[in-house]
Protein backbone atom coordinates (compact mmCIF):
# COMPACT_ATOMS: atom_id res chain seq x y z
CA UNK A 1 42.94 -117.34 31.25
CA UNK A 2 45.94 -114.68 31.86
CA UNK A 3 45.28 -111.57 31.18
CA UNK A 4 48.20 -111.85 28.03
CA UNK A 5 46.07 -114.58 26.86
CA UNK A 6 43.08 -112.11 27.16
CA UNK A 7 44.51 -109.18 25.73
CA UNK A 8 45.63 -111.09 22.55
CA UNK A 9 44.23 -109.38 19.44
CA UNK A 10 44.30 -112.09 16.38
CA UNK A 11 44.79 -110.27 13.05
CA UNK A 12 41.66 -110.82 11.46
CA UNK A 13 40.59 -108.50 14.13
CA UNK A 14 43.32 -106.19 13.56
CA UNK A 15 41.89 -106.23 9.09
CA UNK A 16 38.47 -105.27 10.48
CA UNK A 17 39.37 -102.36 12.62
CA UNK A 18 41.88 -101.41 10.18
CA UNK A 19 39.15 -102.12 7.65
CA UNK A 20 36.44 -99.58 9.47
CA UNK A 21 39.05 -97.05 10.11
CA UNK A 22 39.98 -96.43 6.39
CA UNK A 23 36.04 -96.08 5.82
CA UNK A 24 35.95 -93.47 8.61
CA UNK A 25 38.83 -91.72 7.03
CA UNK A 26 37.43 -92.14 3.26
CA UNK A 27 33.84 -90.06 4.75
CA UNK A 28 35.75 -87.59 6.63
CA UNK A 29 37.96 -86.41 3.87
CA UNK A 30 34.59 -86.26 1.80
CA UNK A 31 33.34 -83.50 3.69
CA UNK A 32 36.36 -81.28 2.96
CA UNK A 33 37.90 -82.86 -0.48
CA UNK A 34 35.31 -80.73 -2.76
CA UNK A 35 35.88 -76.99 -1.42
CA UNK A 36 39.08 -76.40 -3.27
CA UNK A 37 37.38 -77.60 -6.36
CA UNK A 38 33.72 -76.25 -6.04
CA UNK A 39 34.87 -73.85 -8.53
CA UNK A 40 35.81 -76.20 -10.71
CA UNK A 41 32.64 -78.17 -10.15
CA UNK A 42 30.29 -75.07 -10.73
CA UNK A 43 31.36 -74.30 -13.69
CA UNK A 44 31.17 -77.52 -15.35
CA UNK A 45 27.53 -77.86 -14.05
CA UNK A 46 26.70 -74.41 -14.72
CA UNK A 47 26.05 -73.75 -11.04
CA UNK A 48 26.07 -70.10 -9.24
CA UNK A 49 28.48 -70.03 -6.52
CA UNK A 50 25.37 -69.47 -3.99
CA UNK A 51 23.45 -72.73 -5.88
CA UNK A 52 26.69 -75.06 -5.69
CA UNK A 53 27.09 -74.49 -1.84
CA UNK A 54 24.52 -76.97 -1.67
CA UNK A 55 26.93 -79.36 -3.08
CA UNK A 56 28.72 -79.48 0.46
CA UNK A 57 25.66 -78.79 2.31
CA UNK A 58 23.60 -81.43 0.91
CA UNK A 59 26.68 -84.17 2.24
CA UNK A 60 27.07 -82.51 5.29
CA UNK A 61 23.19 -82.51 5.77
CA UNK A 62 22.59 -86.23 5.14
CA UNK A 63 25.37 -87.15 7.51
CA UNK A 64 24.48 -85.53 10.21
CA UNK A 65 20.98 -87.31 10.19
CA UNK A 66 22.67 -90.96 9.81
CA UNK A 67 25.31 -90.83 12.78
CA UNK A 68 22.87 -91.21 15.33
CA UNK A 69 20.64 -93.57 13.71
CA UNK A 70 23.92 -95.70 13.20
CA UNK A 71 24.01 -97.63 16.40
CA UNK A 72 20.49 -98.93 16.65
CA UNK A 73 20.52 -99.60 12.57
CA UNK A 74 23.66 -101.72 13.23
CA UNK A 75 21.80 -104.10 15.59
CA UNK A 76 18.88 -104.14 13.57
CA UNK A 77 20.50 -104.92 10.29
CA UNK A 78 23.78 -106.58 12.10
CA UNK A 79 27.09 -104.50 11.88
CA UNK A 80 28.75 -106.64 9.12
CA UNK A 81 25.74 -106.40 6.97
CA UNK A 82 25.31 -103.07 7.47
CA UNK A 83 28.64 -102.04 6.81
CA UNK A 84 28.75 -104.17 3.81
CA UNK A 85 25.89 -102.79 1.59
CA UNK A 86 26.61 -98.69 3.12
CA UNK A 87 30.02 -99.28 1.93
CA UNK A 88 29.21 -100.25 -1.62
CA UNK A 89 26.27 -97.40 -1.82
CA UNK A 90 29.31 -94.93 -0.88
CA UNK A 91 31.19 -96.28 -3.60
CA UNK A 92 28.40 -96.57 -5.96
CA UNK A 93 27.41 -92.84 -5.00
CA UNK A 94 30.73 -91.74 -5.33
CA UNK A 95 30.91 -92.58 -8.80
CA UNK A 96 27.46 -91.06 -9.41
CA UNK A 97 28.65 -88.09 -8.59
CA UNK A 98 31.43 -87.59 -10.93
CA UNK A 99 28.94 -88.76 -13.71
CA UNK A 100 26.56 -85.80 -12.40
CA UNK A 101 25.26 -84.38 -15.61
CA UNK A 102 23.17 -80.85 -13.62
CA UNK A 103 23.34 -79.61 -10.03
CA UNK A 104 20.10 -81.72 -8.81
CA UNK A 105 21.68 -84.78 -10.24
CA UNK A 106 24.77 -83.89 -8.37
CA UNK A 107 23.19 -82.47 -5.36
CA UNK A 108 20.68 -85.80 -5.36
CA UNK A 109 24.29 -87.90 -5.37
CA UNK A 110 25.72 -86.03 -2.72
CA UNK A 111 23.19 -86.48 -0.42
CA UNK A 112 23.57 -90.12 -1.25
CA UNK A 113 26.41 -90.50 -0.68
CA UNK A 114 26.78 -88.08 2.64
CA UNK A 115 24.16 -90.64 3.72
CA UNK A 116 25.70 -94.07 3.03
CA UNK A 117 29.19 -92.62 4.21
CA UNK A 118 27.97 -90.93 7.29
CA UNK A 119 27.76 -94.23 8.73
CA UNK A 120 31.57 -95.29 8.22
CA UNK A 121 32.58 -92.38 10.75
CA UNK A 122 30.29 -93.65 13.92
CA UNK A 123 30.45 -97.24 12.96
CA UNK A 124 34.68 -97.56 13.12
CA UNK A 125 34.28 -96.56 16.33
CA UNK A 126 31.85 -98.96 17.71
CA UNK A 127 33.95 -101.82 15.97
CA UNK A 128 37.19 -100.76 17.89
CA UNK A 129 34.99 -99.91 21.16
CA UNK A 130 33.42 -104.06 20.95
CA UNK A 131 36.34 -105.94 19.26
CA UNK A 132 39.42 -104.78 20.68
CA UNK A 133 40.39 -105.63 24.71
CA UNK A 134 40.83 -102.34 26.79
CA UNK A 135 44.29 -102.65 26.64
CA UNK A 136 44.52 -102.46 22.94
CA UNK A 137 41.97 -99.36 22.54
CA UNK A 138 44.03 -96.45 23.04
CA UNK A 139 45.92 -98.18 19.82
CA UNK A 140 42.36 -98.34 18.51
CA UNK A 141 41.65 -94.71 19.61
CA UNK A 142 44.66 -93.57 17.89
CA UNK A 143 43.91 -95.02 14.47
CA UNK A 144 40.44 -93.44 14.51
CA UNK A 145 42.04 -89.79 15.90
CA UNK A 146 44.20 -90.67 12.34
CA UNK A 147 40.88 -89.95 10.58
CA UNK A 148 39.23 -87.16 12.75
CA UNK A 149 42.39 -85.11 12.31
CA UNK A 150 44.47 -85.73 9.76
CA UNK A 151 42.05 -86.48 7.26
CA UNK A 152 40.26 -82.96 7.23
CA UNK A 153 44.01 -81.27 7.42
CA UNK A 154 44.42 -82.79 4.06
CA UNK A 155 41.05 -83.05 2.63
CA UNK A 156 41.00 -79.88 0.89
CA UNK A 157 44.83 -79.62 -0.67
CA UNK A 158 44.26 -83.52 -2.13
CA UNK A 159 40.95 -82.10 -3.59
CA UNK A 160 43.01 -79.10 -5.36
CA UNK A 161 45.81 -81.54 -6.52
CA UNK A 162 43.75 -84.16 -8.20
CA UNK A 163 41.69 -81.39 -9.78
CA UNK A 164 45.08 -79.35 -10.81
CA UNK A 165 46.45 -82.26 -11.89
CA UNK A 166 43.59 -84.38 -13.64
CA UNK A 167 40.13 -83.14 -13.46
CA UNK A 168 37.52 -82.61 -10.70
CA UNK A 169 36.24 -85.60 -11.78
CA UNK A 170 38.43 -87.86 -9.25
CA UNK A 171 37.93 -86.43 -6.52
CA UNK A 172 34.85 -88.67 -6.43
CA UNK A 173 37.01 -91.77 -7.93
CA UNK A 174 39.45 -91.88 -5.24
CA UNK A 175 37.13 -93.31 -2.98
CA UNK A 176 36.82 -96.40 -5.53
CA UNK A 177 39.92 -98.41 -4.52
CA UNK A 178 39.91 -97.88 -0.70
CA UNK A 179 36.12 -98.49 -0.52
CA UNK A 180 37.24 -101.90 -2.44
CA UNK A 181 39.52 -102.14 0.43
CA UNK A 182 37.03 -101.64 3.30
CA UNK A 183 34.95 -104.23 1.32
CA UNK A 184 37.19 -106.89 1.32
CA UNK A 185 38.28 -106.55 4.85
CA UNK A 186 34.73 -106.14 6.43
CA UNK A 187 33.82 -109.48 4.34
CA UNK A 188 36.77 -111.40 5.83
CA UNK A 189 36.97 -109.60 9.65
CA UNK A 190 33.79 -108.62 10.84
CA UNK A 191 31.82 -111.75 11.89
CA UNK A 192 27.89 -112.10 10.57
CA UNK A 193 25.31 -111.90 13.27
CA UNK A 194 21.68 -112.89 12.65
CA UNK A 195 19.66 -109.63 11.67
CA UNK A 196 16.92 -108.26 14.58
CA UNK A 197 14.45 -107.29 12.19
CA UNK A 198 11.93 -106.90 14.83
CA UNK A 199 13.49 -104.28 16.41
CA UNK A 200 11.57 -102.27 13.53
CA UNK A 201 8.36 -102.92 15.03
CA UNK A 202 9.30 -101.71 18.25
CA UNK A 203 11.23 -98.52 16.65
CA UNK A 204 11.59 -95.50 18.33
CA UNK A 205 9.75 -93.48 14.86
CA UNK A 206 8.80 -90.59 16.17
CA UNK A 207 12.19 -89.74 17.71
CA UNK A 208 13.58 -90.49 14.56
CA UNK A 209 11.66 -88.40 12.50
CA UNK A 210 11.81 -85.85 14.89
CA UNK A 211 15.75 -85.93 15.30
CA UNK A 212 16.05 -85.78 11.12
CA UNK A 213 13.57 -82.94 10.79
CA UNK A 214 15.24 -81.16 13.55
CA UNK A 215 19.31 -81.59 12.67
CA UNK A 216 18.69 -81.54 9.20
CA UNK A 217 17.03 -78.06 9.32
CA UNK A 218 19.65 -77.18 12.09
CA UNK A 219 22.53 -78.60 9.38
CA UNK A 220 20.79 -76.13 6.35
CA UNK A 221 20.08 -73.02 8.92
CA UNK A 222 24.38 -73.61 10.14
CA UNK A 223 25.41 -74.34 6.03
CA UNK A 224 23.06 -71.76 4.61
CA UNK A 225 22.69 -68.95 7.23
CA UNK A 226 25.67 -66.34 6.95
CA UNK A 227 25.54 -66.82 2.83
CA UNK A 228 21.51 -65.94 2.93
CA UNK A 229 21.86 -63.05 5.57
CA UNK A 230 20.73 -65.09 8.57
CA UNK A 231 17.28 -64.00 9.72
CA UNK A 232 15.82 -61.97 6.70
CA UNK A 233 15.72 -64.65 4.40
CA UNK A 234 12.42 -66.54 4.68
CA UNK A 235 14.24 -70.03 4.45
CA UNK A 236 16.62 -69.84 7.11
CA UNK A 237 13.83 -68.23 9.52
CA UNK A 238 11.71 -71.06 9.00
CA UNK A 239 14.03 -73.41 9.22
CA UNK A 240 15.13 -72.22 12.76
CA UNK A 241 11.44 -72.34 13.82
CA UNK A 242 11.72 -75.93 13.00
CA UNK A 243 15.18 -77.14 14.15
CA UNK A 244 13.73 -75.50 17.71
CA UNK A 245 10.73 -77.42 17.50
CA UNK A 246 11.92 -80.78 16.09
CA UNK A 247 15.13 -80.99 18.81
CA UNK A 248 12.74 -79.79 21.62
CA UNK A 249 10.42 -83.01 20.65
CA UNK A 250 13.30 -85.03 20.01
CA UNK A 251 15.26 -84.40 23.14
CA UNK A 252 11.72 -84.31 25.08
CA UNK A 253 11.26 -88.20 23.54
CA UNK A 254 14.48 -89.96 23.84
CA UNK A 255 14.39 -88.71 27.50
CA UNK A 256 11.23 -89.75 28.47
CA UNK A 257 10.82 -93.11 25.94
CA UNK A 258 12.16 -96.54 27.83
CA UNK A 259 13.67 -97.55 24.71
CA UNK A 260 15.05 -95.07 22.90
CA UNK A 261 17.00 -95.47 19.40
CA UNK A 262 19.75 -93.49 21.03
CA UNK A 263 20.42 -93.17 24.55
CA UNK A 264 20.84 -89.36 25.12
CA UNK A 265 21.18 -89.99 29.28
CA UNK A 266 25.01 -90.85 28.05
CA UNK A 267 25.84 -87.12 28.37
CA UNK A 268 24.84 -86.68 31.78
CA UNK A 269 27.29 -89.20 32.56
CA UNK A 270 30.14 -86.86 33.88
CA UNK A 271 33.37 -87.65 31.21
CA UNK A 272 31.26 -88.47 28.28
CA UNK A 273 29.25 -85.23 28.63
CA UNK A 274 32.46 -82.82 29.23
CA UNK A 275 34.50 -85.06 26.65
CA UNK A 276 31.54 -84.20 24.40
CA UNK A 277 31.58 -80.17 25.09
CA UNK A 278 35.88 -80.60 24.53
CA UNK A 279 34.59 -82.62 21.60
CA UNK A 280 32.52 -79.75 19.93
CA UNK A 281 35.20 -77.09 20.24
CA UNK A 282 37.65 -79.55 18.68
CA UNK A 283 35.11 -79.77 15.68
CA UNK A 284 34.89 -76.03 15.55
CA UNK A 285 38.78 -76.03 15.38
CA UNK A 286 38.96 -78.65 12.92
CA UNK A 287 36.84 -78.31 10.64
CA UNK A 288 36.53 -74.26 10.16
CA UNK A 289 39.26 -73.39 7.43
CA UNK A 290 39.59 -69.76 7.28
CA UNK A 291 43.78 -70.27 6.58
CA UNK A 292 43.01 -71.63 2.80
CA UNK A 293 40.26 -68.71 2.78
CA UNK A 294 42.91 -66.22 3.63
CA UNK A 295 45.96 -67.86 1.42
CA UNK A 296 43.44 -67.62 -1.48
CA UNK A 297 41.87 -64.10 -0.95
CA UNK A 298 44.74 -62.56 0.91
CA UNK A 299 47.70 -64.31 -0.59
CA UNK A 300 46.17 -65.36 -4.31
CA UNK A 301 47.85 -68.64 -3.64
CA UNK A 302 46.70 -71.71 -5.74
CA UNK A 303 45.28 -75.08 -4.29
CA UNK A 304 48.55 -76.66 -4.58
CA UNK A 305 50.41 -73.40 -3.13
CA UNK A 306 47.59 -73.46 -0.08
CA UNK A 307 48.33 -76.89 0.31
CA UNK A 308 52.19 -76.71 0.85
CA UNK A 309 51.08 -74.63 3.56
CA UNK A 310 48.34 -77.46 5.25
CA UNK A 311 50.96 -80.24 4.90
CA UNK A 312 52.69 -78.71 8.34
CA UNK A 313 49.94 -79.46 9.99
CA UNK A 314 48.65 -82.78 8.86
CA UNK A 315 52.06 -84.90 7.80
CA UNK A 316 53.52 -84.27 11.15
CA UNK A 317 50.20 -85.73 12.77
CA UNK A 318 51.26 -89.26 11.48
CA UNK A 319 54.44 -89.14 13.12
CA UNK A 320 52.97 -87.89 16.25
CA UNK A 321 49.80 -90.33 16.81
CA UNK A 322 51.95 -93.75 17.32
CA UNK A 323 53.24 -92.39 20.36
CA UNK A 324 49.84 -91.43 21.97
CA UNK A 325 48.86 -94.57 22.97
CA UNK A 326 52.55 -94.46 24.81
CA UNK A 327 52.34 -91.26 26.26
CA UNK A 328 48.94 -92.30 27.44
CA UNK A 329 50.34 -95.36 29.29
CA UNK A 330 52.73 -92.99 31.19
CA UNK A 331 51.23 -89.09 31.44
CA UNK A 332 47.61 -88.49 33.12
CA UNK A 333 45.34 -88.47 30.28
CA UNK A 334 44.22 -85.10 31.54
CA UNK A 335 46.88 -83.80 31.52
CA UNK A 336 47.61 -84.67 27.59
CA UNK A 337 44.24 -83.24 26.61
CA UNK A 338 44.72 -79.99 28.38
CA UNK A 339 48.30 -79.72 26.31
CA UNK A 340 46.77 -80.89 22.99
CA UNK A 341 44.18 -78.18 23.52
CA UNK A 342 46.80 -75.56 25.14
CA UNK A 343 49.15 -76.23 21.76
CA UNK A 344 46.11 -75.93 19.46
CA UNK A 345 44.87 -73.02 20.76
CA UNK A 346 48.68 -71.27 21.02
CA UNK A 347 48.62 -71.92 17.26
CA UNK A 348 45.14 -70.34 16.66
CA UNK A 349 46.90 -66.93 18.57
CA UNK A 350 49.55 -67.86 16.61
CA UNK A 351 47.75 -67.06 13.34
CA UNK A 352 45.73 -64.21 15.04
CA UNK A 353 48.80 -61.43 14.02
CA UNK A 354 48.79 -61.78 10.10
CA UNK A 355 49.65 -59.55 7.76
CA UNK A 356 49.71 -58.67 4.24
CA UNK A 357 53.06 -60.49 3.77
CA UNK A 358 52.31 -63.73 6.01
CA UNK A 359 52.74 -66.73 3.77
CA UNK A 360 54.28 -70.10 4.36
CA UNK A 361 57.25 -69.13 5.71
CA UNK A 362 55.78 -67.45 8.56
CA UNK A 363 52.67 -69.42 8.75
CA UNK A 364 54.91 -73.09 9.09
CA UNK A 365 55.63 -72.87 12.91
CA UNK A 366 51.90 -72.46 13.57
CA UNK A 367 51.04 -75.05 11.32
CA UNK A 368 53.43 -77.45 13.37
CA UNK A 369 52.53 -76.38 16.83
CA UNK A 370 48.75 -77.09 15.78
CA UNK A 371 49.88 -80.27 14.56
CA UNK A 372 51.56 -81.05 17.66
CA UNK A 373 48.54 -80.59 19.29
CA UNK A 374 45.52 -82.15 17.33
CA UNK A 375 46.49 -85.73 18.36
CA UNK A 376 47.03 -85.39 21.97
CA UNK A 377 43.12 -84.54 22.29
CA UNK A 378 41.47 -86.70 19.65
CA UNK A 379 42.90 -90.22 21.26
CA UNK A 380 43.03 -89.06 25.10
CA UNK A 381 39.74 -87.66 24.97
CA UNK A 382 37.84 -90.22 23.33
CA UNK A 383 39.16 -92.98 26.12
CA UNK A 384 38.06 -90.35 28.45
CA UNK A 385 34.71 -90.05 26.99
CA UNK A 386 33.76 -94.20 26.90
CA UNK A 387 36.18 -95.33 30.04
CA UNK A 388 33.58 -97.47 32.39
CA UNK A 389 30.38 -97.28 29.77
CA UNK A 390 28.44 -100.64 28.99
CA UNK A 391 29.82 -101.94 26.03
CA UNK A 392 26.16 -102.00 25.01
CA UNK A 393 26.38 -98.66 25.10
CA UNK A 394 29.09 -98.32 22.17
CA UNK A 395 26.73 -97.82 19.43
CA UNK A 396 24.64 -94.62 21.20
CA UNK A 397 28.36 -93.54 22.64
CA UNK A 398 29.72 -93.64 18.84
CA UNK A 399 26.92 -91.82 17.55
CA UNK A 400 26.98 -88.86 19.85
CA UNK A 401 30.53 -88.56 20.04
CA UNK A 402 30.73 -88.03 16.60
CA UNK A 403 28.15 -85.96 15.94
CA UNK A 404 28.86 -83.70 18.72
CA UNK A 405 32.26 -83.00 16.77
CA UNK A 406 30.35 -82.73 13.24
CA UNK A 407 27.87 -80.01 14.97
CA UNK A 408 30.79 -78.57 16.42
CA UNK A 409 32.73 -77.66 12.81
CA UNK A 410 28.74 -76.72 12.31
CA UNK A 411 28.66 -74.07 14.36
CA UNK A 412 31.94 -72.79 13.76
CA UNK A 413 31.64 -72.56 10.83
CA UNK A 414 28.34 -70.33 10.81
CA UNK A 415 30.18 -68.43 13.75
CA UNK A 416 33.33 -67.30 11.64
CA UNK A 417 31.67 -66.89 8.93
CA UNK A 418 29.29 -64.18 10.22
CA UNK A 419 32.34 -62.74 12.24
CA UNK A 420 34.28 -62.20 9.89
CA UNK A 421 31.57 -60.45 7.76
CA UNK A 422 30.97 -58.03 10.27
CA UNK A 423 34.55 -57.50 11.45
CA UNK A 424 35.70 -56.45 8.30
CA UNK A 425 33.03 -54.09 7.90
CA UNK A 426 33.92 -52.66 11.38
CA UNK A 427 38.03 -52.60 10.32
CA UNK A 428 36.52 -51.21 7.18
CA UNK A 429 34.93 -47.92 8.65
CA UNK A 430 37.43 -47.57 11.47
CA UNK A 431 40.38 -47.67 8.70
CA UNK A 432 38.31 -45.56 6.31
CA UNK A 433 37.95 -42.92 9.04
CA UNK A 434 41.98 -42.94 9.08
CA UNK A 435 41.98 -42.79 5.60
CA UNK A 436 40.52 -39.41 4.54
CA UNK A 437 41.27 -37.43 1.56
CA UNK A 438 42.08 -34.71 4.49
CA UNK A 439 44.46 -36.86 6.12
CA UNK A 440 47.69 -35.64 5.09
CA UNK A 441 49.45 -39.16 4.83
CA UNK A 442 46.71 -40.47 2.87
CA UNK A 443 46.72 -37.58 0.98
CA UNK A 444 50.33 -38.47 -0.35
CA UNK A 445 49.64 -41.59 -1.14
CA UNK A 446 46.83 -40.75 -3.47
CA UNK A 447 48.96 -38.18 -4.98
CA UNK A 448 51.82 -40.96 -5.70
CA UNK A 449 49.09 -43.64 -6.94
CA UNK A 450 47.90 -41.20 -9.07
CA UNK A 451 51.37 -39.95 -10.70
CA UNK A 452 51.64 -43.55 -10.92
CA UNK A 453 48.78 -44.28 -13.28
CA UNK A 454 49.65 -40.70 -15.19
CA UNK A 455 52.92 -42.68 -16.30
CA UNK A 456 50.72 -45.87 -16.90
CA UNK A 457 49.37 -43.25 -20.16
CA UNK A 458 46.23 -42.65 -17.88
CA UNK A 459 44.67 -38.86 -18.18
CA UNK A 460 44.88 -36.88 -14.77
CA UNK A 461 41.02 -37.62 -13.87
CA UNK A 462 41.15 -41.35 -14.91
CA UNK A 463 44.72 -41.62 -12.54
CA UNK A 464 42.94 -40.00 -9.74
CA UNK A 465 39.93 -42.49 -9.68
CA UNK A 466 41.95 -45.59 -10.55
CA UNK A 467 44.14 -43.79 -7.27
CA UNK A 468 41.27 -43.94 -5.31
CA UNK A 469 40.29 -47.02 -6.02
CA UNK A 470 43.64 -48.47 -5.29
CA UNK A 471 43.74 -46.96 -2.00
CA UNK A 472 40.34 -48.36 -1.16
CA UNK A 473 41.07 -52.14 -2.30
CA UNK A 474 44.30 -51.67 -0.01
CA UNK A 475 41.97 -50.53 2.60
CA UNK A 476 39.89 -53.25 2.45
CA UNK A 477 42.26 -55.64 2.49
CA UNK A 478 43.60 -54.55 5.26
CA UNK A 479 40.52 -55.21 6.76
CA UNK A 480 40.09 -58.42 5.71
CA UNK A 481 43.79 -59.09 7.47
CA UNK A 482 42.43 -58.14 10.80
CA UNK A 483 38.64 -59.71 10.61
CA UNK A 484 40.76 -62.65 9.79
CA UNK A 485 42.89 -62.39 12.56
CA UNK A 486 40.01 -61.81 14.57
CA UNK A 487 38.24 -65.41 13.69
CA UNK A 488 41.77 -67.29 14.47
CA UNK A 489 41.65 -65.34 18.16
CA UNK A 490 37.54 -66.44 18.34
CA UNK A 491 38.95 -69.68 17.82
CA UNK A 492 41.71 -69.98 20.17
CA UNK A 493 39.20 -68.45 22.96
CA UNK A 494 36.55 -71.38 22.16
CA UNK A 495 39.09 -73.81 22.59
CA UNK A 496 40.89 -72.76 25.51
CA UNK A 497 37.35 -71.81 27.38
CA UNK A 498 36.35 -75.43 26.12
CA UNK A 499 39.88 -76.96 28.33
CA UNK A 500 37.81 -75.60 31.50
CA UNK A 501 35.99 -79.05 30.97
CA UNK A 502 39.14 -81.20 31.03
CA UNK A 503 39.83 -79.85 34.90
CA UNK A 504 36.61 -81.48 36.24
CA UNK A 505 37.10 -84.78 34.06
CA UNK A 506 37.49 -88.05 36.58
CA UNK A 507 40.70 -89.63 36.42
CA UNK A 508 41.17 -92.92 33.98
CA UNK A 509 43.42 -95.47 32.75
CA UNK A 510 44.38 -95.80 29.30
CA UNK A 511 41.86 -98.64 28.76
CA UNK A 512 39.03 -97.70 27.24
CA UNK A 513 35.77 -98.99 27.54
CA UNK A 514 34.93 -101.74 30.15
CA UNK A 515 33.77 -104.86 29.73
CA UNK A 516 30.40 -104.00 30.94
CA UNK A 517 27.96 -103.13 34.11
């Protein structure tokens, strides 16, 4: 057989992968798609802000527990059938959720459906990792780096324009017709395979339980942490005491245990374990939004208005991921990670000199350098990460891979959160030192603020305190500008200390994985 003949890819085989990769996409933009309506959702559930956090949390929670367990469910249950009835729970979820009638009942269908569509994410991987030939992977690769990166970029302005435009309601029905999709296609593509039911007699159960207790505290503690005051809420503390335990035990079995649900000896394998630490900061860069936080408390700008902004980075991504596979075929692969993870963090820096009048205009070339960069690391580095593994070893590759970039946005996301808490209480007393009713300067400006709200109709000791008080806000939001800045130059640091990594990665070929070993 020639290797033309070989490399051959029929089109059935092209529906499935194509099939998978929309699921991936539909469970990554799930994560993101209900922050620019959580307001929206809150209030029609009569949910605190602090109570309908757990509306994100409670997804994000439930996911993180399935993406391991993916690759040895898939073999016990067979992939097709397993795809088959996760795909119509995530549907059927989906809809529960919009038909929520209380937070439990929504925060019950969330984790639901975090839990039926966590699988999507890990499991379009495998199927591109054991159908395709390694010549056609890197085409693979770049379909799936579609939905790791352009699907959060655009996650959270779709969620603001359906619920501008409709009601928050369909942010939960747009999953209905591509999950019909993904249904139809896994049906026809994906070949059935005789379920291994035995395998759940010789299941690795206390791992299991161990890795769910363990991440999902770790998830809630990450979520929950900066919002409850880390440490001195009760929750969070015990929490932590648990994640420690639970991942100790967890780590301690699946090392030790000859057959192990998921084969954590994969990261001591030199790329896939410095693809996976390139693979975490990419998460933290991905999926921490603190531009939309900024637009909104900086700028006032609307979902849609945020979103206008957001589009410069995730549009251009579609014109940019065809080539990959191209540019793979011709530049190191190295090479094209360290510049995808240069450009991103040059965009980060970018960002990291805002001001009070930064708004699209000045915020667009960022947008596209970032977007320039994103898919030159997602493709590149996940052929990196699985050139010359087992192909047995797709499903426990798939499943750390991906959750390595879901704990990454994780931590990040606790990270700039706290930092920029307690940076813009640090701008706030080193700007409130500068501005002193003694300082002459600020002096004026009280004076004119408060002439200002005389000729508003205001009495003299009414102007002076509304004065004040102006002053202050501006003060504050001033330092809210530079904690902001702060968290885009945190970022850019991660990633660029993160690029260390790519200089000790062994060279590949554009292939993928191999056959086998």
């Amino acid at each position: 057989m020639t290797t033309a003949t070989a490399d051959r890819v029929s089109l059935k085989t092209w529906i499935g992968v194509f099939g998978t990769v929309l699921g991936a996409f539909m469970a990554v933009l799930d994560i993101q798609i209900t922050n620019s309506s959580l307001r929206d959702i809150q209030a029609a559930l009569g949910a605190t802000l602090e109570e309908g956090s757990w509306i994100s949390t409670s997804y994000l929670v439930a996911e993180i527990i399935v993406i391991p367990l993916t690759g040895w469910l898939s073999q016990v249950f067979s992939v097709r059938r397993y795809l088959l009835v996760n795909a119509t729970l995530f549907v059927f979820f989906s809809i529960a959720c919009a038909f929520a009638w209380n937070l439990p009942s929504m925060i019950v269908a969330r984790a639901c459906q975090g839990f039926t569509g966590g699988i999507l994410i890990p499991m379009s991987f495998t199927v591109l990792l054991t159908t395709l030939p390694p010549s056609k992977q890197p085409i693979g690769m770049a379909l799936f780096g579609i939905t790791a990166t352009f699907a959060p970029s655009i996650g959270p302005t779709f969620g603001g324009w359906l619920t501008e435009n409709f009601s928050w309601h369909y942010v939960f029905y747009i999953n209905l017709i591509p999950g019909l999709m993904l249904l139809a296609a896994v049906w026809y593509a994906i070949d059935p395979r005789p379920m291994q039911l035995n395998l759940l007699k010789q299941g690795d159960w206390g791992g299991i339980i161990a890795m769910a207790i363990g991440l999902g505290s770790l998830q809630v503690v990450l979520e929950e942490g900066s919002r409850k005051d880390w440490f001195s809420s009760d929750l969070i503390l015990r929490l932590s005491i648990l994640a420690v335990i639970f991942l100790s035990l967890f780590f301690t079995i699946e090392l030790t245990r000859k057959r192990p649900f998921i084969n954590l000896r994969l990261l001591k394998e030199r790329n896939f374990g410095l693809a996976s630490v390139v693979n975490v900061s990419l998460g933290l860069g991905l999926y921490v939004y603190i531009l939309p936080l900024y637009l909104g408390q900086i700028q006032g700008y609307t979902a849609m208005q945020t979103g206008e902004v957001l589009m410069w980075v995730g549009f251009p991504q579609l014109f940019v991921i065809p080539f990959v596979p191209k540019l793979m075929q011709k530049i190191d692969v190295r090479i094209l990670i360290g510049t995808g993870v240069s450009l991103f963090a040059v965009s980060c820096f970018m960002n990291s000199t805002l001001t009070s009048n930064s708004g699209i205009d000045q915020l667009r070339w960022s947008q596209l350098v970032r977007a320039m960069g994103q898919p030159l690391i997602m493709v590149p580095l996940s052929t990196v990460a699985t050139a010359g593994l087992p192909t047995a070893q797709a499903g426990s590759a798939s499943g750390l891979f991906n959750m390595m970039r879901n704990l990454g946005g994780s931590f990040g996301i606790a990270a700039v959160a706290t930092l920029l808490t307690q940076r813009e209480q640090f701008h706030s007393n080193r700007l409130g030192e500068a501005v002193s009713q003694f300082n002459p300067a600020a002096q004026e400006a009280i004076n004119q603020a408060t002439q200002y709200f005389v000729s508003r109709g205001a009495d003299l000791t009414t102007a002076q305190s509304q004065a004040i008080a102006s002053i202050a806000n501006r003060v504050r939001q001033q330092a809210y500008i530079q904690a902001f800045n702060d968290c885009f130059y945190f970022i850019g640091i991660a990633l660029l200390v993160s690029g260390i990594a790519v200089l000790f990665f062994k060279k590949v070929k554009a292939s993928g994985m191999s056959a086998g070993h």
